[in-house]
Protein backbone atom coordinates (compact mmCIF):
# COMPACT_ATOMS: atom_id res chain seq x y z
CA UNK A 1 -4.25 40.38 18.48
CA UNK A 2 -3.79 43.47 16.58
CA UNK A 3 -4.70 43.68 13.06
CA UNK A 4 -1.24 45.11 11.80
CA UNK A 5 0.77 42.23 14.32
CA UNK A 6 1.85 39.46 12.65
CA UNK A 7 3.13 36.16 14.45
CA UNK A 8 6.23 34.07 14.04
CA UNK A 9 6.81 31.22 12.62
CA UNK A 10 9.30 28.66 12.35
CA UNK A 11 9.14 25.68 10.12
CA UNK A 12 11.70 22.90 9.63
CA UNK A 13 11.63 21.87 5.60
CA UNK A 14 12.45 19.40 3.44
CA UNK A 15 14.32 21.52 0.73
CA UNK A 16 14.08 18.49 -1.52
CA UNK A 17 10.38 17.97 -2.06
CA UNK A 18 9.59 21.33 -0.92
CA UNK A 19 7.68 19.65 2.70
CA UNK A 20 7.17 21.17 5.74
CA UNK A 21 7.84 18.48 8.50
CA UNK A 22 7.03 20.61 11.38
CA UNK A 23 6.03 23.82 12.66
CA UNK A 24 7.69 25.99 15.89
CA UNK A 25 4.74 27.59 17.06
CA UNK A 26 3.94 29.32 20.40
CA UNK A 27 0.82 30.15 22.08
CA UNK A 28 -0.88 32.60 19.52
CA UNK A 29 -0.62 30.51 16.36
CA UNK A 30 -2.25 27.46 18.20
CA UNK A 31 -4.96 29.64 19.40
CA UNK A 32 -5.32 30.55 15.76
CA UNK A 33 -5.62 27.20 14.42
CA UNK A 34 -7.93 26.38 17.20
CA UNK A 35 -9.68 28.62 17.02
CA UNK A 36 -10.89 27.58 13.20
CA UNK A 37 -12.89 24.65 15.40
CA UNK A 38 -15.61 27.21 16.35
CA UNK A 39 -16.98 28.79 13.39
CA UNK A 40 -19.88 27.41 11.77
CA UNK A 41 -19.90 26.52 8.50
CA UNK A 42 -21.92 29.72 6.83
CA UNK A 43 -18.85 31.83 8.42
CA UNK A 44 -16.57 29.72 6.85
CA UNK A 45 -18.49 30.20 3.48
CA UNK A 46 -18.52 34.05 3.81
CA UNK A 47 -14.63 34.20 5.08
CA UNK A 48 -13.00 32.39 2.14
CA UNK A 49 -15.53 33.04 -0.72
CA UNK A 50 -18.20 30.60 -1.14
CA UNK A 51 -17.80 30.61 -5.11
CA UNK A 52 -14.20 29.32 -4.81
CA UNK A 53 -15.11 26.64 -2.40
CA UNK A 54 -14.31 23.20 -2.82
CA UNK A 55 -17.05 20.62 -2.26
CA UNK A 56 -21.11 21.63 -2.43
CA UNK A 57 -20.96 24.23 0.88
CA UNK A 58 -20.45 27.21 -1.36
CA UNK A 59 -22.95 26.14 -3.66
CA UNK A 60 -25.65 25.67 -1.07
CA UNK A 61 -24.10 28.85 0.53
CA UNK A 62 -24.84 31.00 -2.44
CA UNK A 63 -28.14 28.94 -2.77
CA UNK A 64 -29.68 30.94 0.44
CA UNK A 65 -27.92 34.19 -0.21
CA UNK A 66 -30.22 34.37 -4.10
CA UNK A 67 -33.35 32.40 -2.65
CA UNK A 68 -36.02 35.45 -3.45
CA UNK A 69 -37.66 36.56 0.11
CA UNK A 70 -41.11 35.51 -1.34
CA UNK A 71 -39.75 31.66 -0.75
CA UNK A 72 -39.32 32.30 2.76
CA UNK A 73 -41.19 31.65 5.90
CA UNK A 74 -42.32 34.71 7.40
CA UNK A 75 -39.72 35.92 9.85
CA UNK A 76 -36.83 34.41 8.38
CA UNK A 77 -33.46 35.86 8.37
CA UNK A 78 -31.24 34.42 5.91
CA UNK A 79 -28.70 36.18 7.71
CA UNK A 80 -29.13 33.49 10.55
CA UNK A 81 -27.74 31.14 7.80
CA UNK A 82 -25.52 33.81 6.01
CA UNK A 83 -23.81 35.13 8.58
CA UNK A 84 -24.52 32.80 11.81
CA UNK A 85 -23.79 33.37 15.19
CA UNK A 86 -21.70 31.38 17.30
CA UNK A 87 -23.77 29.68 20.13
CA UNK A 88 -21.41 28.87 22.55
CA UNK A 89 -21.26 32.67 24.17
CA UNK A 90 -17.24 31.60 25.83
CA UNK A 91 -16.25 31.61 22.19
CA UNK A 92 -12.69 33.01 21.71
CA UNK A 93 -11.38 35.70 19.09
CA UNK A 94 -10.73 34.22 16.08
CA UNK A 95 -6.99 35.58 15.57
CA UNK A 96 -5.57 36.41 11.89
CA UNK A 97 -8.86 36.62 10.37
CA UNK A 98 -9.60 39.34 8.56
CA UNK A 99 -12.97 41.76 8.40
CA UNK A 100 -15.34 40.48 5.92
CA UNK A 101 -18.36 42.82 4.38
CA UNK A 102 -22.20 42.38 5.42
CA UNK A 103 -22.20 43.87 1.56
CA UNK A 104 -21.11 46.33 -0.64
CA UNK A 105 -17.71 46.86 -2.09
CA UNK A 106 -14.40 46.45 -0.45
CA UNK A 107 -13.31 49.62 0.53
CA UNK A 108 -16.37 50.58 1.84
CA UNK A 109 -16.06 50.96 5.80
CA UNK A 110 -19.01 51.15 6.61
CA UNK A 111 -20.03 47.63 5.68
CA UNK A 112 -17.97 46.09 7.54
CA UNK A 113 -18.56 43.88 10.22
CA UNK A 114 -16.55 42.60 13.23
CA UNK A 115 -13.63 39.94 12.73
CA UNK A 116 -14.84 37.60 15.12
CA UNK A 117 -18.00 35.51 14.12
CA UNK A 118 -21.03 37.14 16.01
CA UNK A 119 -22.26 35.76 19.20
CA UNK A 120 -25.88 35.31 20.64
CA UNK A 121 -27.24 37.38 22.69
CA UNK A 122 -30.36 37.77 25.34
CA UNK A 123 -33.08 40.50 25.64
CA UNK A 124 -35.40 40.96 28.23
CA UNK A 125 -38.14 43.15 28.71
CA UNK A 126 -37.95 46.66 31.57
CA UNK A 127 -40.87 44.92 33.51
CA UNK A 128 -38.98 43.97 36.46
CA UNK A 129 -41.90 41.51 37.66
CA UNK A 130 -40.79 39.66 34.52
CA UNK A 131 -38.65 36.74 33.77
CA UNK A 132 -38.25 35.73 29.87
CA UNK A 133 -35.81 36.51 27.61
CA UNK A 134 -35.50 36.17 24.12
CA UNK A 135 -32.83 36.17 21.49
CA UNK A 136 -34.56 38.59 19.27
CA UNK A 137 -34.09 42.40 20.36
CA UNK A 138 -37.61 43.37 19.98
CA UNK A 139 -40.18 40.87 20.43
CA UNK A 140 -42.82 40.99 22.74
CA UNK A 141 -42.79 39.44 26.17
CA UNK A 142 -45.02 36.87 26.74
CA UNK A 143 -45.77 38.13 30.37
CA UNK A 144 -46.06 42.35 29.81
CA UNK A 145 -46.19 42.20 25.98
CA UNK A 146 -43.47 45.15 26.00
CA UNK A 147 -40.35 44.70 23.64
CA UNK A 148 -37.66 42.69 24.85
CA UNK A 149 -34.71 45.19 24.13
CA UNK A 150 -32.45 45.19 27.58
CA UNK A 151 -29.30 43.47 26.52
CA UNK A 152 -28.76 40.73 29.56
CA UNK A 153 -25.47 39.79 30.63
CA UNK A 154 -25.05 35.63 30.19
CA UNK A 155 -22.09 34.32 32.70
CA UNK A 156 -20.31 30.96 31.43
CA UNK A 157 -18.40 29.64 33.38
CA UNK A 158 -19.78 31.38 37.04
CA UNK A 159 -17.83 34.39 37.80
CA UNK A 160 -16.14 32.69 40.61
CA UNK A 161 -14.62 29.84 38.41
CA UNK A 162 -13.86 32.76 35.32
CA UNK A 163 -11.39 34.30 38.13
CA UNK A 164 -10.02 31.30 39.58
CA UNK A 165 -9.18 30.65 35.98
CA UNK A 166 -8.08 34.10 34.84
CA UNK A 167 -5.37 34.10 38.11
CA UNK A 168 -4.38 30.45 36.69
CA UNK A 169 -3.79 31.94 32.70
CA UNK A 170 -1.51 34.61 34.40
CA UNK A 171 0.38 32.35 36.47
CA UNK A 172 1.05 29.83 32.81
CA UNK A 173 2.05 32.85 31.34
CA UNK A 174 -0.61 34.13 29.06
CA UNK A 175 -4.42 35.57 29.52
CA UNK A 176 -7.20 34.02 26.92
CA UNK A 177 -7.08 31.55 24.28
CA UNK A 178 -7.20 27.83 24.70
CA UNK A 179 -3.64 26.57 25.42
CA UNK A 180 -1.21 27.29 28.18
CA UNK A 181 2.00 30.34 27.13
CA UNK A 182 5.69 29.52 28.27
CA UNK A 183 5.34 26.01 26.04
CA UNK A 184 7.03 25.80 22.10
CA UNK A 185 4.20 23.22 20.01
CA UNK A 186 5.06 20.98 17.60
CA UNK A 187 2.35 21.86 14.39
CA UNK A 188 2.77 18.89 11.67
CA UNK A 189 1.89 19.86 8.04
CA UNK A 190 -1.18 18.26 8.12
CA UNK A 191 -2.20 20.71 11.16
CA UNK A 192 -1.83 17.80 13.94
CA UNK A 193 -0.48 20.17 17.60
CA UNK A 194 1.26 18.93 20.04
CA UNK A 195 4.21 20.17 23.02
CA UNK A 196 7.02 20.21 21.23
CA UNK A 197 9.76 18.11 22.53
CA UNK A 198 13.24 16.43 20.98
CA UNK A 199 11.77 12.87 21.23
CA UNK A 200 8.99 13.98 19.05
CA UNK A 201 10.71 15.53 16.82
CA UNK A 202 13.29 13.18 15.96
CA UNK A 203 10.44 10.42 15.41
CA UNK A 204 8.94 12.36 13.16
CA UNK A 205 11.87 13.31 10.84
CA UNK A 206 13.05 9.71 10.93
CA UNK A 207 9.75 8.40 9.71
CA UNK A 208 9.59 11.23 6.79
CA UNK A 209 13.46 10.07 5.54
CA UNK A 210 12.70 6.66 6.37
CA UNK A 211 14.25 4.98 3.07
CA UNK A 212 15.47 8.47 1.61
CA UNK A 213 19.35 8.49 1.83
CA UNK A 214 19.63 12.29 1.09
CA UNK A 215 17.26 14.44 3.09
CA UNK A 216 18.35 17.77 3.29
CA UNK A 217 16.34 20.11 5.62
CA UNK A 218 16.48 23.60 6.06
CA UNK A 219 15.09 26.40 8.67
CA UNK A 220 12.54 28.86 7.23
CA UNK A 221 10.90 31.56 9.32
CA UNK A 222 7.60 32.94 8.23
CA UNK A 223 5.38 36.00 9.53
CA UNK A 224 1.73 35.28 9.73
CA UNK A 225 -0.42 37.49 9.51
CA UNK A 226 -4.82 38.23 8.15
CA UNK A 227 -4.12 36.91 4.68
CA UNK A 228 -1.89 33.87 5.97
CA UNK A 229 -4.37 33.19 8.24
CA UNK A 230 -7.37 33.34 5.51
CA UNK A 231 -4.89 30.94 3.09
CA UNK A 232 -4.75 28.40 6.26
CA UNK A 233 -7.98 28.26 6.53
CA UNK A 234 -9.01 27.53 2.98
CA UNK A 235 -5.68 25.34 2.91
CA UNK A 236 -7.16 23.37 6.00
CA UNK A 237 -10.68 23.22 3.83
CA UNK A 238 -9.13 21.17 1.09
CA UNK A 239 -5.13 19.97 1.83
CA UNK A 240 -3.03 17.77 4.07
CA UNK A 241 -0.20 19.50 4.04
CA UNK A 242 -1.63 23.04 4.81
CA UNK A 243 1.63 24.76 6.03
CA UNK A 244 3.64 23.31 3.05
CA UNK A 245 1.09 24.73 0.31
CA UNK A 246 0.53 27.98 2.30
CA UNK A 247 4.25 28.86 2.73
CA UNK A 248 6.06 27.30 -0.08
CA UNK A 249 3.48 28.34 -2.58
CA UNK A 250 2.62 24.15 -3.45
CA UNK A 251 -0.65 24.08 -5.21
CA UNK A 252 -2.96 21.29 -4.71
């Protein structure tokens, strides 16, 4: 997704008590929130500030980031901690969030790193009698003891299955991501997804006005966009009714 794109939103509220019931949401804002499942808990530190932070992450976040280097092993990167990778190298985009600083100031460009949480990656040597690799651009093979600095190319799923599933994606309407285009979902306050339907629905806004004579709801359409999506995910951190205290300003 572009950074200046925003996505739509439609939520169904309870004007009363100032609730979100449910959530319209297409493809791209359920990637989003899915999405939030695969970074690792130093990114999540770094993305929403770990000094605000509720809980003892931040605290143990800004622990590593002062720890003088004279405390650590040698060889240790407390970026691995600071600003970790993410393992799993099918990882997705994750959509909304906006470009956070390695260090420095703001404005300054230069610092800035990608949006999406870095991935791993594998280095081998040029020896072509060789077979290690290693995740650290730079160190020595084992076999040749020349630097392992060739960027290898690691395949998950197998090519053949990435294009049998790529052709599928197309035919379901959208490429990429984790859930099928061409289908509305349901998205509860409390972040629960599911296909949106009319049976679902109306269970769930009987059971919210269950013993409330005069429930008054009310369509509101929202644009989401980086700093909605960085207010979801500290919302998420901390609340069960994320939408409601994102998008009708209710503070926890």
């Amino acid at each position: 997704m572009a950074p200046s794109s925003k996505i739509s939103l439609k939520l169904l509220v309870e004007t009363q008590s100032k609730r979100v019931l449910l959530a319209e949401a297409g493809k791209e804002f359920v990637d989003f929130v899915f999405s939030l499942l695969t970074l690792p808990i130093g990114a999540v530190a770094k993305l929403v500030s770990a000094g605000t932070m509720h809980g003892s992450v931040g605290r143990l976040y800004q622990s590593v980031d002062l720890i003088g280097a004279s405390y650590l092993q040698p060889g240790a990167d407390k970026s691995e901690l600071l600003q970790p990778k993410v393992v799993h190298p099918d990882a997705r985009e994750l959509l909304l969030l906006p470009p956070h600083h390695a260090g420095g100031g703001e404005d300054d460009e230069e610092q800035q790193v990608p949006r999406t949480a870095p991935r791993f990656k594998l280095y081998t040597c040029a020896a072509a009698q060789c077979v290690t690799v290693a995740m650290e651009r730079g160190a020595a093979c084992p076999q040749c003891k020349q630097p392992m600095g060739t960027e290898m190319t690691f395949v998950l799923p197998s090519a053949a299955a990435a294009a049998a599933g790529e052709e599928e994606r197309e035919r379901d309407g959208g490429g990429g991501g984790y859930v099928k285009g061409l289908v509305t979902y349901m998205v509860t306050d409390g972040l629960e997804v599911t296909p949106m339907s009319a049976i679902s629905s109306i269970t769930l806004i009987n059971k919210f006005s269950a013993g409330k004579p005069d429930v008054e709801l009310a369509e509101k359409y929202v644009r989401v966009g980086m700093d909605e999506g960085l207010d979801l995910l500290r919302a998420a951190l901390r609340s069960d009714t994320v939408l409601s205290d994102v998008f009708l300003a209710r503070k926890k």
